[in-house]
N, C-alpha and C. Protein backbone atom coordinates (compact mmCIF):
# COMPACT_ATOMS: atom_id res chain seq x y z
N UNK A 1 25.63 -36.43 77.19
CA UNK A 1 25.23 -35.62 78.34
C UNK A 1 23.98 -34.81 78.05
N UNK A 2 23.95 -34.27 76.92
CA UNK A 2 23.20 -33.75 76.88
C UNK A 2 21.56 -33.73 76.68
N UNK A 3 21.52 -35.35 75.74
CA UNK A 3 20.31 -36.76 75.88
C UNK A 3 19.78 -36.59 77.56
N UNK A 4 21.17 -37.18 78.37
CA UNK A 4 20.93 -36.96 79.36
C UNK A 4 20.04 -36.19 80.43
N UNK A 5 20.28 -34.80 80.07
CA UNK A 5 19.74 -33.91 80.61
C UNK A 5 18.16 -33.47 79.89
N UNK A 6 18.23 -33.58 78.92
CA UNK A 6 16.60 -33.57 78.47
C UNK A 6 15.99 -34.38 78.80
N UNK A 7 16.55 -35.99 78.84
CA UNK A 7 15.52 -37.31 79.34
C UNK A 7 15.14 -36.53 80.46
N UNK A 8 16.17 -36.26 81.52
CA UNK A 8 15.35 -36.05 82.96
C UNK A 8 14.19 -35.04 83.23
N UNK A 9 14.87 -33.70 82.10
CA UNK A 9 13.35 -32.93 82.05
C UNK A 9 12.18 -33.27 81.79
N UNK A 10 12.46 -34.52 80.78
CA UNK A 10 11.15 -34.89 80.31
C UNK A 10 9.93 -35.39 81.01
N UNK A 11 10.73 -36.12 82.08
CA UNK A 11 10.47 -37.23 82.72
C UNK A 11 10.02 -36.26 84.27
N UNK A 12 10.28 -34.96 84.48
CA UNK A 12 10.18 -34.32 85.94
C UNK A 12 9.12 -33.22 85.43
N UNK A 13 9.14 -32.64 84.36
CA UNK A 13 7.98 -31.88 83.98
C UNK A 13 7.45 -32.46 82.94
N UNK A 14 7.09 -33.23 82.62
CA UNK A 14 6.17 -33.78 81.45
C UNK A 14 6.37 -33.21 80.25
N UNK A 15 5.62 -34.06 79.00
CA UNK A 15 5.95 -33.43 77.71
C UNK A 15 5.09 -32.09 77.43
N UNK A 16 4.11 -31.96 78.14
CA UNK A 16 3.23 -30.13 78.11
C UNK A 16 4.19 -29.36 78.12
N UNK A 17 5.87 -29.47 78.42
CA UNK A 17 6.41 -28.54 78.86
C UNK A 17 7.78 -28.48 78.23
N UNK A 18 8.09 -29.08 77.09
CA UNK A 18 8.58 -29.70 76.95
C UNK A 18 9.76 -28.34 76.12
N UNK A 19 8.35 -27.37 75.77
CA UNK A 19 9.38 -26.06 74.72
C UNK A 19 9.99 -25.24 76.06
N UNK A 20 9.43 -24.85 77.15
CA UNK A 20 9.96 -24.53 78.50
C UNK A 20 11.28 -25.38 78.75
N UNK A 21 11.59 -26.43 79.16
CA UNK A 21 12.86 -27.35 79.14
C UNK A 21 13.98 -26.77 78.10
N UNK A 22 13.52 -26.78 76.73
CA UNK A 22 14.26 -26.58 75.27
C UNK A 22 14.98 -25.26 75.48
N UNK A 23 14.04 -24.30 75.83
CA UNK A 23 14.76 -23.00 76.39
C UNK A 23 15.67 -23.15 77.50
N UNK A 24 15.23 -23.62 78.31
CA UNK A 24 16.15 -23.19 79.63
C UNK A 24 17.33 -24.18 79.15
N UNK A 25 17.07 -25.20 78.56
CA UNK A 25 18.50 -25.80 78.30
C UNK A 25 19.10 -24.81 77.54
N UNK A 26 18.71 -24.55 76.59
CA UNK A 26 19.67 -23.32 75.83
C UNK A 26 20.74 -22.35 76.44
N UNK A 27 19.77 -21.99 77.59
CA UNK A 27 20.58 -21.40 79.08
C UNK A 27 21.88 -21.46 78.79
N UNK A 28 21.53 -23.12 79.37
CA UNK A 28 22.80 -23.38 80.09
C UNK A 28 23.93 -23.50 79.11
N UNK A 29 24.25 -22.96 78.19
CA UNK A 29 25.62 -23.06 77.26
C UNK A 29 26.17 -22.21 77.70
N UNK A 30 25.58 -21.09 78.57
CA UNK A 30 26.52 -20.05 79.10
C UNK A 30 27.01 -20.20 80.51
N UNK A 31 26.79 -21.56 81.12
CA UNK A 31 27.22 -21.86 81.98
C UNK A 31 28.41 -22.70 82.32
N UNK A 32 29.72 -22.06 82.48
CA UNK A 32 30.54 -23.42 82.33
C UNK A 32 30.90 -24.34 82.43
N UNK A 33 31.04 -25.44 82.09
CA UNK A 33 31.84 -26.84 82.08
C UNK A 33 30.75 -27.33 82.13
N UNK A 34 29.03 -26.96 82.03
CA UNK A 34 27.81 -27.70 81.77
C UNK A 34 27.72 -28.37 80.43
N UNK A 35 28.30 -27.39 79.67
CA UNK A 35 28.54 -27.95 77.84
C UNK A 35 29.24 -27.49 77.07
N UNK A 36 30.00 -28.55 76.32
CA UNK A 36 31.45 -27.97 76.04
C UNK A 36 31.40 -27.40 74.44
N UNK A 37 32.45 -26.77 73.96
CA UNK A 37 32.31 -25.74 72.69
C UNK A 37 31.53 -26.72 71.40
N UNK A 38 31.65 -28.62 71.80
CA UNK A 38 31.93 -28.65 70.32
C UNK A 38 30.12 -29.31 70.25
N UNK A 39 29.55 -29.34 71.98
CA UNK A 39 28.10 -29.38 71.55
C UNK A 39 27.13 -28.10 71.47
N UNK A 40 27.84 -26.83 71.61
CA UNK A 40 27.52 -25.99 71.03
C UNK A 40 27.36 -26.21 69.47
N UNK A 41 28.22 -26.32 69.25
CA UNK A 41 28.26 -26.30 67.14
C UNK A 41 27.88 -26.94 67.10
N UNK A 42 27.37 -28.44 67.43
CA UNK A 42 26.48 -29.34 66.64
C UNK A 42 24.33 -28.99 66.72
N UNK A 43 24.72 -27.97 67.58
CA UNK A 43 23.06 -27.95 67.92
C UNK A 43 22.47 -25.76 67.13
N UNK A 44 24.18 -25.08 67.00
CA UNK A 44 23.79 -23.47 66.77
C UNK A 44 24.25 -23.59 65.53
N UNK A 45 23.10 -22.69 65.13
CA UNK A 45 23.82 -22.76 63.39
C UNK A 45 24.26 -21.45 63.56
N UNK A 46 25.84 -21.67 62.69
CA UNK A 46 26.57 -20.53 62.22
C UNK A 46 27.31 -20.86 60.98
N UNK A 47 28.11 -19.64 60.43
CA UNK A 47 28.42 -19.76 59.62
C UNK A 47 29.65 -19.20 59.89
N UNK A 48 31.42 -19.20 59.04
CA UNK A 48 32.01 -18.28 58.99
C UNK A 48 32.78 -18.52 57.55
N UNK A 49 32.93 -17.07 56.72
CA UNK A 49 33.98 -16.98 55.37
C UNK A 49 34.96 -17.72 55.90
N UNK A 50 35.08 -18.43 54.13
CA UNK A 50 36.89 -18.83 54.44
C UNK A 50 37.88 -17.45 54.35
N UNK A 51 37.15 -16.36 53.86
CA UNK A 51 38.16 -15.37 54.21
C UNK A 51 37.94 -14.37 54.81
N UNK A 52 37.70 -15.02 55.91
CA UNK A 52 37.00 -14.39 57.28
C UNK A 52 38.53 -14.91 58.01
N UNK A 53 40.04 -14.06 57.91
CA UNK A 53 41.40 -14.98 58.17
C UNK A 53 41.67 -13.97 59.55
N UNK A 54 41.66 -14.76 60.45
CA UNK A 54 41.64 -14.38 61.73
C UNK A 54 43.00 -14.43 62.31
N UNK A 55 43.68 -14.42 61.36
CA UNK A 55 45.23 -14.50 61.21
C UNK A 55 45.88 -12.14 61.52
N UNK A 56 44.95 -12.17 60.59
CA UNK A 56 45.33 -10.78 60.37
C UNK A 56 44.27 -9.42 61.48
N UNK A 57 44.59 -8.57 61.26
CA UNK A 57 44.08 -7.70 62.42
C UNK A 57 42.84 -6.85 61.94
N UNK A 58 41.60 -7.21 62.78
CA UNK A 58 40.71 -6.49 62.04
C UNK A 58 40.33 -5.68 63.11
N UNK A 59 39.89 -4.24 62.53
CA UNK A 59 39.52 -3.54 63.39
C UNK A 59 37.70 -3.42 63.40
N UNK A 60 37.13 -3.47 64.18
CA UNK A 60 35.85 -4.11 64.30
C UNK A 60 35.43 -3.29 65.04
N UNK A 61 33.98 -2.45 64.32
CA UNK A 61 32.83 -1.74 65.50
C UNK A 61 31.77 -2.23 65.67
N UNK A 62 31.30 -2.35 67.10
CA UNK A 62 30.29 -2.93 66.99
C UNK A 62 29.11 -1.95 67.51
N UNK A 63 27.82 -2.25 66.68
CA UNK A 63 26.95 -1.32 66.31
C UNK A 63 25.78 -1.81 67.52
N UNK A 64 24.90 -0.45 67.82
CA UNK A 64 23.90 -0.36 68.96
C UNK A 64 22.76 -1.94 68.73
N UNK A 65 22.62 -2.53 69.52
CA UNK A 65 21.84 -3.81 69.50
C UNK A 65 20.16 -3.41 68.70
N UNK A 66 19.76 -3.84 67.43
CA UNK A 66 18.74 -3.42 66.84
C UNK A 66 17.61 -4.62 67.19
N UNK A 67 16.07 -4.19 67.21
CA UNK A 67 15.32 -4.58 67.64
C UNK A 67 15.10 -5.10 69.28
N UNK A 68 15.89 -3.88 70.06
CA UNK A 68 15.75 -3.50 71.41
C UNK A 68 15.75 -2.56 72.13
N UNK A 69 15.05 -1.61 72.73
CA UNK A 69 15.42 -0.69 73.04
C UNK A 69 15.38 -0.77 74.85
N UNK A 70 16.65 -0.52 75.41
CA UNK A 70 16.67 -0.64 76.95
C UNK A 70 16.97 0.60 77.20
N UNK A 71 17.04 0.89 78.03
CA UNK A 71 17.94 2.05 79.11
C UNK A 71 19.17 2.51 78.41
N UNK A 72 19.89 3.59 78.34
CA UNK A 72 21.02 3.50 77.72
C UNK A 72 21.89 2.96 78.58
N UNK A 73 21.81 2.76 79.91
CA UNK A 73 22.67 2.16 80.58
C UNK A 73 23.26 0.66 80.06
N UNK A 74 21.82 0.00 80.01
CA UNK A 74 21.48 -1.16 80.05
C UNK A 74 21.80 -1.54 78.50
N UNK A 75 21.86 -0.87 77.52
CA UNK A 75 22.43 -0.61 75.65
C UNK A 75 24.11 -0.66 76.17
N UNK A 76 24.40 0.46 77.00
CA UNK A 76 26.10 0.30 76.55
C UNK A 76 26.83 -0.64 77.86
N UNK A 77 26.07 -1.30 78.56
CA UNK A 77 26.82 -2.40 79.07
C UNK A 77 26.75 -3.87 78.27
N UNK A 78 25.46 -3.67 77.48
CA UNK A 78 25.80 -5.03 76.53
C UNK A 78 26.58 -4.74 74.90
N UNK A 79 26.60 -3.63 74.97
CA UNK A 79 27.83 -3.35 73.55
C UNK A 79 29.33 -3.75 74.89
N UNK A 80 29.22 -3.05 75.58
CA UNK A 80 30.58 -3.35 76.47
C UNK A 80 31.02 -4.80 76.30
N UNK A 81 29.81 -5.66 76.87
CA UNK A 81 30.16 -6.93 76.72
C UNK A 81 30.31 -7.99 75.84
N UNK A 82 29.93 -7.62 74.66
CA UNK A 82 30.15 -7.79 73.57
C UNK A 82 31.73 -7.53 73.19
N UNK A 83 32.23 -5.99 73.23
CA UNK A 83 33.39 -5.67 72.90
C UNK A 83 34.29 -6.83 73.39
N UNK A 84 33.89 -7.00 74.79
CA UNK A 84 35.52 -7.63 76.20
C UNK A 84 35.14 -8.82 75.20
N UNK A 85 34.18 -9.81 74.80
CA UNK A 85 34.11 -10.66 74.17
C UNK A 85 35.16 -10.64 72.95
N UNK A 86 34.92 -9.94 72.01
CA UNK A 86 35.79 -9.65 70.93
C UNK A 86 37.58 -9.79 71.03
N UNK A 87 37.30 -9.00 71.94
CA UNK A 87 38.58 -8.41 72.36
C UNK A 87 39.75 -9.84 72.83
N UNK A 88 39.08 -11.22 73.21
CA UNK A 88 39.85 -11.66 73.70
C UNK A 88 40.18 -12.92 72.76
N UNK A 89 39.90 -12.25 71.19
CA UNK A 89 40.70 -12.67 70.00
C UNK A 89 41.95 -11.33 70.15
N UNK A 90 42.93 -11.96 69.76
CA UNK A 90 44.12 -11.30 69.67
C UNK A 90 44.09 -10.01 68.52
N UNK A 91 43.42 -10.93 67.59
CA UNK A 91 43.69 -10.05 66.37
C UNK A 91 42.74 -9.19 66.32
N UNK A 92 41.93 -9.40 67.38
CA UNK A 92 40.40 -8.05 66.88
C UNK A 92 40.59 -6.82 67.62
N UNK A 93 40.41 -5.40 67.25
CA UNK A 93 40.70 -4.56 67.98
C UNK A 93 39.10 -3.73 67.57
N UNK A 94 39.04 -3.06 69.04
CA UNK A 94 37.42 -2.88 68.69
C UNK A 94 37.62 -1.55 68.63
N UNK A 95 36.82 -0.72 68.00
CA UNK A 95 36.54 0.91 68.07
C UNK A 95 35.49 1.37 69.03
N UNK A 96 35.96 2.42 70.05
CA UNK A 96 35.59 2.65 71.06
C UNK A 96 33.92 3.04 71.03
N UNK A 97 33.25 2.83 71.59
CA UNK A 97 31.60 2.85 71.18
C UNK A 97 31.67 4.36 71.46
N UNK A 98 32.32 5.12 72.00
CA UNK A 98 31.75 6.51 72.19
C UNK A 98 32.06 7.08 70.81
N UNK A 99 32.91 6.61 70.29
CA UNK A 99 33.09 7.09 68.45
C UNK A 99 31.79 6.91 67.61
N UNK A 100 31.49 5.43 68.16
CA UNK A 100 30.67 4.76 67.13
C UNK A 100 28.98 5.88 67.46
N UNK A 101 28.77 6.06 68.72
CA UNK A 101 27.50 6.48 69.11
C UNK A 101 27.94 7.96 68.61
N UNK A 102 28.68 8.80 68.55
CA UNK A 102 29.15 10.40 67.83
C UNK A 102 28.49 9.95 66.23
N UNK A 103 29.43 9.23 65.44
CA UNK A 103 28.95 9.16 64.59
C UNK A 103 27.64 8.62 63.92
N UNK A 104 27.07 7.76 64.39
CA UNK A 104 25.91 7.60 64.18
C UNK A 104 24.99 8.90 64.77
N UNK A 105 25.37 9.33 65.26
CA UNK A 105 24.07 10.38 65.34
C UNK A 105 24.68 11.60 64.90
N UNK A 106 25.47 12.21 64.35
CA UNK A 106 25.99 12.66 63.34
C UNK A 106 25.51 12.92 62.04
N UNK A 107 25.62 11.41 61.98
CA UNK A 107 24.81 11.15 60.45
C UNK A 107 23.20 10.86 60.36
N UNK A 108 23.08 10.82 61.31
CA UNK A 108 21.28 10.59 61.84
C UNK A 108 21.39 9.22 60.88
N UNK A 109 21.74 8.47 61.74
CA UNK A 109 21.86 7.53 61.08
C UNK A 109 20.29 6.03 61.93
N UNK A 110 19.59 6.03 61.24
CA UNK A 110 18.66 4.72 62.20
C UNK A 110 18.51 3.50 62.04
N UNK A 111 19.62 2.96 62.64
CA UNK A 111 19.82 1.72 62.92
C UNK A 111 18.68 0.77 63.20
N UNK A 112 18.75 -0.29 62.31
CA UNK A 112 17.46 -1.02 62.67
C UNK A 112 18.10 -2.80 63.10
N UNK A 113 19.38 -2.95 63.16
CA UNK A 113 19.89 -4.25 63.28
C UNK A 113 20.31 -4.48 62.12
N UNK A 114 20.49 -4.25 60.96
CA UNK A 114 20.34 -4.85 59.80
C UNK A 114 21.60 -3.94 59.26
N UNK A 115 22.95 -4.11 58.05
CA UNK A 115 23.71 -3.66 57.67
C UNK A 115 23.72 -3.80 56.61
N UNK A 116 23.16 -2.91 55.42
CA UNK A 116 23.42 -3.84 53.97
C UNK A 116 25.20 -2.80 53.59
N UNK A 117 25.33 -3.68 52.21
CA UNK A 117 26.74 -3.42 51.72
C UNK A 117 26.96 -1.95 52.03
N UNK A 118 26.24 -0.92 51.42
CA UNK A 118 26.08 0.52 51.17
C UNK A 118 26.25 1.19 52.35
N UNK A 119 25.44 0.75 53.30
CA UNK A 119 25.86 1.24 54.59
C UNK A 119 27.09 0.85 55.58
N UNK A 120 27.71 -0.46 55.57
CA UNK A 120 28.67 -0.67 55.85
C UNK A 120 29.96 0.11 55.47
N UNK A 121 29.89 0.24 54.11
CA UNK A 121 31.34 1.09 53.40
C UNK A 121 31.26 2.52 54.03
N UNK A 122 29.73 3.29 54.28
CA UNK A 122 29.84 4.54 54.66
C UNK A 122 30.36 4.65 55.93
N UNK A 123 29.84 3.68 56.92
CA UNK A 123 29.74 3.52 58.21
C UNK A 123 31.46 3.02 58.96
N UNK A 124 32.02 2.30 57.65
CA UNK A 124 33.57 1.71 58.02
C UNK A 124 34.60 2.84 57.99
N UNK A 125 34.50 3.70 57.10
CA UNK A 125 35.01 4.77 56.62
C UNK A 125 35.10 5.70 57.63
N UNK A 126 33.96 6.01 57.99
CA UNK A 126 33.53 7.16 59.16
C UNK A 126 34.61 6.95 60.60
N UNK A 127 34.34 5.32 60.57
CA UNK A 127 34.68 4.92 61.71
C UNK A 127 35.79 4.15 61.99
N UNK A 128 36.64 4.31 60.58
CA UNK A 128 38.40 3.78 60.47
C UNK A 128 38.06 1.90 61.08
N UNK A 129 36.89 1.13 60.64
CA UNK A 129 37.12 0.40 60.87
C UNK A 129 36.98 -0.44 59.51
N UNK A 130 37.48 -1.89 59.27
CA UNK A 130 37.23 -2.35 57.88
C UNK A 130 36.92 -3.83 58.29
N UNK A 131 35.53 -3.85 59.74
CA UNK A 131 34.48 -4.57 60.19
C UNK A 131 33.02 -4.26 60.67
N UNK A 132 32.28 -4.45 60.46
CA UNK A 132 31.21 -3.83 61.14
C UNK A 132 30.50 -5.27 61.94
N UNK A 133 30.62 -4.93 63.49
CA UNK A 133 29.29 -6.29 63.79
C UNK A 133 28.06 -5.74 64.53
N UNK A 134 26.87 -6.58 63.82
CA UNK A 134 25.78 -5.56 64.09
C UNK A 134 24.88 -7.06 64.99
N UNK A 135 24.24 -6.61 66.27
CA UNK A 135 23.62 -8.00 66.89
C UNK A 135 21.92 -7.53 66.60
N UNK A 136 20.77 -8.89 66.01
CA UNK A 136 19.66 -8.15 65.93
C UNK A 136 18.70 -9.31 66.90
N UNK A 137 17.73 -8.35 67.87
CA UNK A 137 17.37 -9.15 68.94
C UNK A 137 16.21 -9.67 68.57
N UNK A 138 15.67 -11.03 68.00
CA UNK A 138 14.81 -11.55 67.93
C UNK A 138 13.83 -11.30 68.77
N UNK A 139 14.22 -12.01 70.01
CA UNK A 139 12.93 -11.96 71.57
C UNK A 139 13.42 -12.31 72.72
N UNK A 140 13.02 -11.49 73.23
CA UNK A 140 12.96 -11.24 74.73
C UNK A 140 11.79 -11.80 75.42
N UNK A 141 11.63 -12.97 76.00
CA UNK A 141 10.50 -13.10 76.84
C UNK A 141 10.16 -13.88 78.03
N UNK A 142 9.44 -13.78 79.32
CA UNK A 142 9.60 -14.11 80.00
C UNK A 142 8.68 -15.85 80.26
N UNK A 143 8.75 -16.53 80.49
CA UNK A 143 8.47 -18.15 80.44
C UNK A 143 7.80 -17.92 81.57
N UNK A 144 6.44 -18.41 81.15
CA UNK A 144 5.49 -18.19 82.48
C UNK A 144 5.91 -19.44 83.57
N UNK A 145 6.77 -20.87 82.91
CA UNK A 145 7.27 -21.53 84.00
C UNK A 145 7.58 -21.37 85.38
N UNK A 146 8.36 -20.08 84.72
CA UNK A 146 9.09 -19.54 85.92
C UNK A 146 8.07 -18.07 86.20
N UNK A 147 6.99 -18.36 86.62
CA UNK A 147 5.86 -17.15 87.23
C UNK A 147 6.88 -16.91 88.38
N UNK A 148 7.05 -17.62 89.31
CA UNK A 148 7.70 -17.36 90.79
C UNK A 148 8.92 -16.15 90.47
N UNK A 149 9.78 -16.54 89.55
CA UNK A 149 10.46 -15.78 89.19
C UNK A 149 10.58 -14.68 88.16
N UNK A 150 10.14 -13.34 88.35
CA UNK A 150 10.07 -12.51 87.22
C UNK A 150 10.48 -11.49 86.39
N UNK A 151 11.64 -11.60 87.07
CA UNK A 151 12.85 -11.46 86.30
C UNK A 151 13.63 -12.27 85.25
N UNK A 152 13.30 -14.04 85.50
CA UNK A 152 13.76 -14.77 84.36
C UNK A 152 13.37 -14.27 83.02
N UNK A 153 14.26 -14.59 82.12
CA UNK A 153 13.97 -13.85 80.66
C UNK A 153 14.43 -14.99 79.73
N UNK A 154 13.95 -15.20 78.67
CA UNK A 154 14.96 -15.80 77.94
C UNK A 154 14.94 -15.15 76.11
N UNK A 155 16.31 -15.16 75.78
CA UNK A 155 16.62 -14.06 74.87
C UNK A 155 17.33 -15.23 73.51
N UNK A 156 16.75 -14.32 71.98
CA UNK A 156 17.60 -15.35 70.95
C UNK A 156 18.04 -13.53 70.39
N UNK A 157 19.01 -14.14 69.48
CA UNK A 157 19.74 -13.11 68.92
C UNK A 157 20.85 -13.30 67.75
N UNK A 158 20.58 -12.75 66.48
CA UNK A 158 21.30 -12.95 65.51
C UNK A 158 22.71 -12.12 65.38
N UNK A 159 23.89 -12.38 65.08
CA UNK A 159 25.16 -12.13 65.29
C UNK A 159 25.70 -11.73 63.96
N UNK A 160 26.12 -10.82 63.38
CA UNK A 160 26.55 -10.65 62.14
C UNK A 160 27.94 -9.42 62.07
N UNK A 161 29.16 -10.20 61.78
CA UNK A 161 30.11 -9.43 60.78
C UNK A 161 30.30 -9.33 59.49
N UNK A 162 30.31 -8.04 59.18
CA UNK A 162 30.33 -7.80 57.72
C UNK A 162 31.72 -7.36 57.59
N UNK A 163 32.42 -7.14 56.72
CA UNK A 163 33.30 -6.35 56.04
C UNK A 163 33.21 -5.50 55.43
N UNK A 164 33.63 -4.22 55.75
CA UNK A 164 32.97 -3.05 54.99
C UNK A 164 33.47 -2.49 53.39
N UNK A 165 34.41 -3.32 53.18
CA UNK A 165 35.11 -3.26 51.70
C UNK A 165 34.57 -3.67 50.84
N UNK A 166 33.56 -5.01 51.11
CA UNK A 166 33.04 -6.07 50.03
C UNK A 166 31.65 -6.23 50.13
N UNK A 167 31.26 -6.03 51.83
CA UNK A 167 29.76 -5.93 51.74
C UNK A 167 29.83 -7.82 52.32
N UNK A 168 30.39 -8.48 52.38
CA UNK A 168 30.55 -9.75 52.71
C UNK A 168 30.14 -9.54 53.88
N UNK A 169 29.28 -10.98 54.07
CA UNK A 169 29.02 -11.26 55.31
C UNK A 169 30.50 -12.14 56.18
N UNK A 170 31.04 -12.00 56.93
CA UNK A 170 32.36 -12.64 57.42
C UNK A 170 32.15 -13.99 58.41
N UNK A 171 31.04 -13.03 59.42
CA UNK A 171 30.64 -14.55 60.27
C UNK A 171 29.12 -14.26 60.71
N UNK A 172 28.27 -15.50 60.78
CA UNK A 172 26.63 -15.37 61.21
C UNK A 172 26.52 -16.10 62.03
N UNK A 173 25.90 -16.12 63.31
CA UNK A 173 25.32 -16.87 64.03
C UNK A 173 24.22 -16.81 64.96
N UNK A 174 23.27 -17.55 65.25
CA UNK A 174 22.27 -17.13 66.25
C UNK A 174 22.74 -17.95 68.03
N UNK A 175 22.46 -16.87 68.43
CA UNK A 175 22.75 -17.58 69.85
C UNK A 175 21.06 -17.47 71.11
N UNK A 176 20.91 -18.09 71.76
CA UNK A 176 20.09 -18.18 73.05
C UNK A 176 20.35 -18.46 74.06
N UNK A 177 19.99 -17.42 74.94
CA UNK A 177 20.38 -17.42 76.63
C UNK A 177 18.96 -17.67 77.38
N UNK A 178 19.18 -17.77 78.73
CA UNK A 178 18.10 -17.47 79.36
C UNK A 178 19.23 -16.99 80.96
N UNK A 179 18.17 -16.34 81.97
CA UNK A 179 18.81 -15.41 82.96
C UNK A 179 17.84 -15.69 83.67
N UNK A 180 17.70 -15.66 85.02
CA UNK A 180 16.96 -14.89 86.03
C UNK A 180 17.33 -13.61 86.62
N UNK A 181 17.74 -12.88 86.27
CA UNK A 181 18.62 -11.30 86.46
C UNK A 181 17.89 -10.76 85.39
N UNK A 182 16.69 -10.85 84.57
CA UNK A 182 16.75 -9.45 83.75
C UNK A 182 16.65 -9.81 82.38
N UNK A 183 16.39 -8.97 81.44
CA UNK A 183 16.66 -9.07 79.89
C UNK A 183 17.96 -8.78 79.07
N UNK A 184 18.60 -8.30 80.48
CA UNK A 184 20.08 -7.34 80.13
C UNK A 184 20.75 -8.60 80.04
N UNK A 185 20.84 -9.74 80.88
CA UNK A 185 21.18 -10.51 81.39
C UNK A 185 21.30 -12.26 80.42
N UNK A 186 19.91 -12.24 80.27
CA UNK A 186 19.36 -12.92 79.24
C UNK A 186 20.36 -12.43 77.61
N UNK A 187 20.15 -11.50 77.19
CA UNK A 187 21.34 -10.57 76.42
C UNK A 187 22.81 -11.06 76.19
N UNK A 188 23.05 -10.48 77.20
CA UNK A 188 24.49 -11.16 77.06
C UNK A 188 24.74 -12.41 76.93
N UNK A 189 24.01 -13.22 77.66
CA UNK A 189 24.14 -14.95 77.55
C UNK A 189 23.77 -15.21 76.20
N UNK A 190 23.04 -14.43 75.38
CA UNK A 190 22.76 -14.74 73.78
C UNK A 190 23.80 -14.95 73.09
N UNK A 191 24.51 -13.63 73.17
CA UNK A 191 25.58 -13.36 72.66
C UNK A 191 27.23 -14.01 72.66
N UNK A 192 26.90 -14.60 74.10
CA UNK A 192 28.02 -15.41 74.84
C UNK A 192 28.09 -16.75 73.42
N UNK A 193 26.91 -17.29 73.67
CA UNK A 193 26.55 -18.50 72.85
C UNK A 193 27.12 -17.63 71.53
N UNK A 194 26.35 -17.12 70.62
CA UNK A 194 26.59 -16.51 69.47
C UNK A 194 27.91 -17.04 69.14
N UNK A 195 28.64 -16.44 70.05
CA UNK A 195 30.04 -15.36 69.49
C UNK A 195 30.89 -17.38 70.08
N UNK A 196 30.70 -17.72 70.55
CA UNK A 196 31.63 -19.06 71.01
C UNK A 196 32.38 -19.83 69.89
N UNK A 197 31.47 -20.08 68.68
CA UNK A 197 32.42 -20.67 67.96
C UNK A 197 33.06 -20.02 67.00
N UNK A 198 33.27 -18.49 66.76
CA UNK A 198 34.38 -17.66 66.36
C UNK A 198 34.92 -17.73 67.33
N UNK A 199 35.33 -17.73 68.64
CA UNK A 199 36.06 -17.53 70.14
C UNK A 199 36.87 -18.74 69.58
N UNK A 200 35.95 -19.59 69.40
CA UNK A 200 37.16 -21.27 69.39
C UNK A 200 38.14 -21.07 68.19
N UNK A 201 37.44 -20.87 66.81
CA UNK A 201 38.56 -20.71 66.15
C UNK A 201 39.94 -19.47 66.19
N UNK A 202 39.54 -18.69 66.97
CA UNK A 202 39.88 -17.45 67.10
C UNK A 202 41.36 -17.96 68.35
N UNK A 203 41.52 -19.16 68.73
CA UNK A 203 42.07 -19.84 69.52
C UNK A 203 41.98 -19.48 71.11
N UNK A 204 40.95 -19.22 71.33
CA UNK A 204 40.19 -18.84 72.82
C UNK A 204 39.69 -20.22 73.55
N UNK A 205 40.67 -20.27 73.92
CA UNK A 205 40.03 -21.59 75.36
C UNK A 205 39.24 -21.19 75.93
């Protein structure tokens, strides 16, 4: 199907256009029943620990989106959506972002996307969690394809849980969206992708 759907781009906008197509297909993984979980994994690279055991209950914060700065509105509806994401593994229980945003500025703490070991252990501690996931936003940009439309965006974004005991990375992945709604929008569809094949093993239909 998915041969499929590139032949025809190829063939309706020519090969000049061909990295325009590549994106907007990316899109569509956040669209359902367009493409299913397991041609996600053959085309997103991720990674996850084997003792990354999703068996047991982790309590997981997830940290302000680094290398973006929006609206705070527009910041805590995509930590939101991120969380409901999480959340609909059984075993993950998330720590409420109004904790997480107290303490980080608390500690004047400046988040840049990035978590090394040292800061994780301080940051898990603070925040009674023994996960940290931190998302870091590559790019945001709008595809002059779509001039007519200028609000389309299309967004990549790196996905990372750590464990704050070991400094281990637990799970990595990059995901890409694209939206006509916005960068907020674009955002979340990154993340959608990202987070899908922990969702699958996580036993999330």
């Amino acid at each position: 199907m998915a041969n499929w759907i590139m032949e025809g781009m190829r063939s309706s906008i020519g090969s000049g256009l061909i990295l325009s197509a590549t994106l907007l297909f990316a899109g569509l993984f956040c669209t359902p029943g367009l493409v299913t979980p397991g041609m996600v994994r053959a085309v997103q690279p991720y990674s996850i620990s084997p003792r990354f055991d999703l068996s047991k209950i982790w309590r997981i914060a997830v940290l302000p989106f680094g290398g973006y700065s929006p609206s705070t509105g527009a910041d805590n509806s995509l930590i939101e959506h991120t969380e409901l994401q999480l959340l609909k593994i059984s075993t993950f229980v998330v720590v409420d972002r109004t904790k997480v945003q107290e303490v980080l500025r608390e500690q004047e703490f400046a988040y840049s996307g990035v978590v090394d070991p040292g800061t994780a252990s301080k940051l898990g501690k603070l925040l009674g969690a023994n996960a940290l996931m931190s998302v870091k936003v590559v790019s945001v940009k709008h595809d002059q394809f779509f001039a007519d439309s200028p609000e389309q965006r299309d967004a990549e974004v790196y996905v990372r849980i750590v464990d704050v005991e070991t400094g281990e990375v637990l799970y990595s992945a990059r995901g890409q969206g694209s939206s006509f709604e916005g960068a907020a929008s674009a955002l979340a569809s990154a993340v959608d992708v990202a987070l899908l094949p922990l969702l699958e093993m996580g036993g999330v239909k």
